[in-house]
Protein backbone atom coordinates (compact mmCIF):
# COMPACT_ATOMS: atom_id res chain seq x y z
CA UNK A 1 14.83 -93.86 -23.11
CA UNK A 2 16.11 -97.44 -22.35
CA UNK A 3 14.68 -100.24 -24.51
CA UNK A 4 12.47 -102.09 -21.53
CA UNK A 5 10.63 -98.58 -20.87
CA UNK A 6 10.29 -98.41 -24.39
CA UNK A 7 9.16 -101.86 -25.02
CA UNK A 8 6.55 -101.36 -22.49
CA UNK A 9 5.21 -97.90 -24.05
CA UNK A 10 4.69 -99.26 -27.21
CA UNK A 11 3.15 -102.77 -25.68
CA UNK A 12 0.25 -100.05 -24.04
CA UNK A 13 -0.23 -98.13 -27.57
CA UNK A 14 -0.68 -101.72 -29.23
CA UNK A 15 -2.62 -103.12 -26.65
CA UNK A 16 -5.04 -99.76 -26.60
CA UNK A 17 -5.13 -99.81 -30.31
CA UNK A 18 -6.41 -103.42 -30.70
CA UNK A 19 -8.69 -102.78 -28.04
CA UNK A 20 -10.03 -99.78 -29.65
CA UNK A 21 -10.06 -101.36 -33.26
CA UNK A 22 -11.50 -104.64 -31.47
CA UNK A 23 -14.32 -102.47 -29.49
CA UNK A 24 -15.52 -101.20 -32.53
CA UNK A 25 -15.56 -103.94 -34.79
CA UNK A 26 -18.12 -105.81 -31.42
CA UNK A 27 -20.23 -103.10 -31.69
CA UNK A 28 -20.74 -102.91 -35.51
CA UNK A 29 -21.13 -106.82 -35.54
CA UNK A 30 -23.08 -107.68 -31.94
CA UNK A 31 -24.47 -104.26 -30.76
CA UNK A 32 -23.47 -101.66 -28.47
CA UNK A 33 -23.81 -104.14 -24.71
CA UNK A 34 -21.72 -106.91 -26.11
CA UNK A 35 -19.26 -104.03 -27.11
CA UNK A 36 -19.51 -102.44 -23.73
CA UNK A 37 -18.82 -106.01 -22.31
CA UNK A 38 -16.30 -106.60 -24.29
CA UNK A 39 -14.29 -102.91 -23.69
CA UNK A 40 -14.58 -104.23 -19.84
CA UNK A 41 -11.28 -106.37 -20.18
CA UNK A 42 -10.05 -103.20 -22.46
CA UNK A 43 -10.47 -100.24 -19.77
CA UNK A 44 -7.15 -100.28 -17.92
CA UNK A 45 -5.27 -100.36 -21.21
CA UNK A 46 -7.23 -97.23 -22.28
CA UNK A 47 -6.56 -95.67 -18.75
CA UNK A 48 -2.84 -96.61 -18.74
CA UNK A 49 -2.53 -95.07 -22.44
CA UNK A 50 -2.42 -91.11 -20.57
CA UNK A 51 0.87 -92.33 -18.26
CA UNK A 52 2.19 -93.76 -21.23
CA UNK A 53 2.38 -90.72 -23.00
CA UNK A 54 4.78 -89.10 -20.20
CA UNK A 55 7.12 -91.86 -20.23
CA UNK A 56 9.68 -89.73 -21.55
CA UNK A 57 9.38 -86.53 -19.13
CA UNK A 58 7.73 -87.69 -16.13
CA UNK A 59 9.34 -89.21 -12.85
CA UNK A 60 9.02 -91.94 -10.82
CA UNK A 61 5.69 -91.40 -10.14
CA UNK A 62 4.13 -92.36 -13.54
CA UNK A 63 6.86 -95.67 -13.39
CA UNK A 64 4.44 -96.46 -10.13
CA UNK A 65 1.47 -95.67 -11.61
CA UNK A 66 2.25 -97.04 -14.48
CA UNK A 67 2.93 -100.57 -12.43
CA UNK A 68 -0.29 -100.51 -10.48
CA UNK A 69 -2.45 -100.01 -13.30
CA UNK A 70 -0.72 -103.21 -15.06
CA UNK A 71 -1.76 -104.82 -11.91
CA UNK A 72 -5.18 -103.89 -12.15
CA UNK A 73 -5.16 -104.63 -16.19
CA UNK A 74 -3.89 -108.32 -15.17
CA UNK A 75 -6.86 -108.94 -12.76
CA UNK A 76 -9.13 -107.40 -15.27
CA UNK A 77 -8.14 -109.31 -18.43
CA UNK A 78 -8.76 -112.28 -16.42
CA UNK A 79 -12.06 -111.89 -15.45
CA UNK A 80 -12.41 -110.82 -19.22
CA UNK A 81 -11.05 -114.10 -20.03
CA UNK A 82 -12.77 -115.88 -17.22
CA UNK A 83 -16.25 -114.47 -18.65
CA UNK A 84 -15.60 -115.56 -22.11
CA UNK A 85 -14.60 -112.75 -23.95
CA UNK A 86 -12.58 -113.32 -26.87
CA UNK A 87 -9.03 -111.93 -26.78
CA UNK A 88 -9.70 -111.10 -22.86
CA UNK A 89 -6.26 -112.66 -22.36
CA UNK A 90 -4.36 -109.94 -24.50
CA UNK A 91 -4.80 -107.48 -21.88
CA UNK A 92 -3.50 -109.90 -19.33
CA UNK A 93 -0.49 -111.09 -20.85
CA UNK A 94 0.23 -106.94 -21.62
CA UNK A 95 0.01 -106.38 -18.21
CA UNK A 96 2.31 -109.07 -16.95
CA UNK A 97 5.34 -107.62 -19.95
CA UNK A 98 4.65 -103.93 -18.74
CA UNK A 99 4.73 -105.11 -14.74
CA UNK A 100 8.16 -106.88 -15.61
CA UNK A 101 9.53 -104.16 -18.03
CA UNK A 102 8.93 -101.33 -15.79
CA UNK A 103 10.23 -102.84 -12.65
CA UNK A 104 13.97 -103.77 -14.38
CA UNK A 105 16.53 -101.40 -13.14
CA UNK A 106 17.17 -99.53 -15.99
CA UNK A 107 13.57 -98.75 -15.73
CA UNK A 108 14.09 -97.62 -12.36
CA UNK A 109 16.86 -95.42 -12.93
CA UNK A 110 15.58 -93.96 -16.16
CA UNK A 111 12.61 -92.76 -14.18
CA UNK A 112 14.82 -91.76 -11.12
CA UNK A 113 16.75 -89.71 -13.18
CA UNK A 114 17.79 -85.84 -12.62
CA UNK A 115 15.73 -83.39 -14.05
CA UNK A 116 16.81 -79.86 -15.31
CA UNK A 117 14.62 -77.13 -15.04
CA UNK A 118 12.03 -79.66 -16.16
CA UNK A 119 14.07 -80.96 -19.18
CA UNK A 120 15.24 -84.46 -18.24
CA UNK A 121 19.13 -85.37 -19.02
CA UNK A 122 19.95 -87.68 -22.24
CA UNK A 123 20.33 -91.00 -21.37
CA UNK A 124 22.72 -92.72 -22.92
């Protein structure tokens, strides 16, 4: 796996951790609607941590996926961030490193790469 495809894999498992760990912490300190306000700039992290998880296997498909749910995440964040939530902008500036690292060509070709009988070549 090429280092920007991995770089953005392990930017969505950090960001969905924090945002778990940070979701929890709201709702033990403020109560369960500040935490569900708070998991609202947090929810396209959570739903791009199941594409992240095929990174390695998957094809070109989950790269796009992958990409449109950063976009969503971005415009999320922001209204997070434009609502007051604390840390709303780490979900935004997520999205904008996994929308860059997964449109890089090495991103591109790792994802466009052959695939036999559903084991994917070493890339090197």
């Amino acid at each position: 796996m090429p280092g920007p495809v991995r770089a953005a894999q392990i930017a969505i498992f950090a960001t969905f951790g924090i945002g778990v760990l940070l979701t929890v912490l709201v709702a033990a300190d403020f109560g369960a609607r500040e935490s569900g306000r708070f998991f609202s700039s947090y929810l396209m992290p959570t739903v791009l941590f199941v594409p992240a998880l095929r990174f390695r296997t998957a094809g070109n498909g989950v790269r796009v996926a992958s990409i449109v749910l950063a976009s969503l995440q971005i415009v999320f964040a922001l209204s997070g961030a434009a609502r007051g939530i604390p840390f709303g902008v780490l979900p935004a500036g997520t999205g904008i490193a996994v929308l860059v690292l997964l449109c890089q060509t090495s991103a591109k070709q790792w994802f466009r790469r052959q695939h036999t009988n559903g084991v994917p070549q070493q890339y090197s």
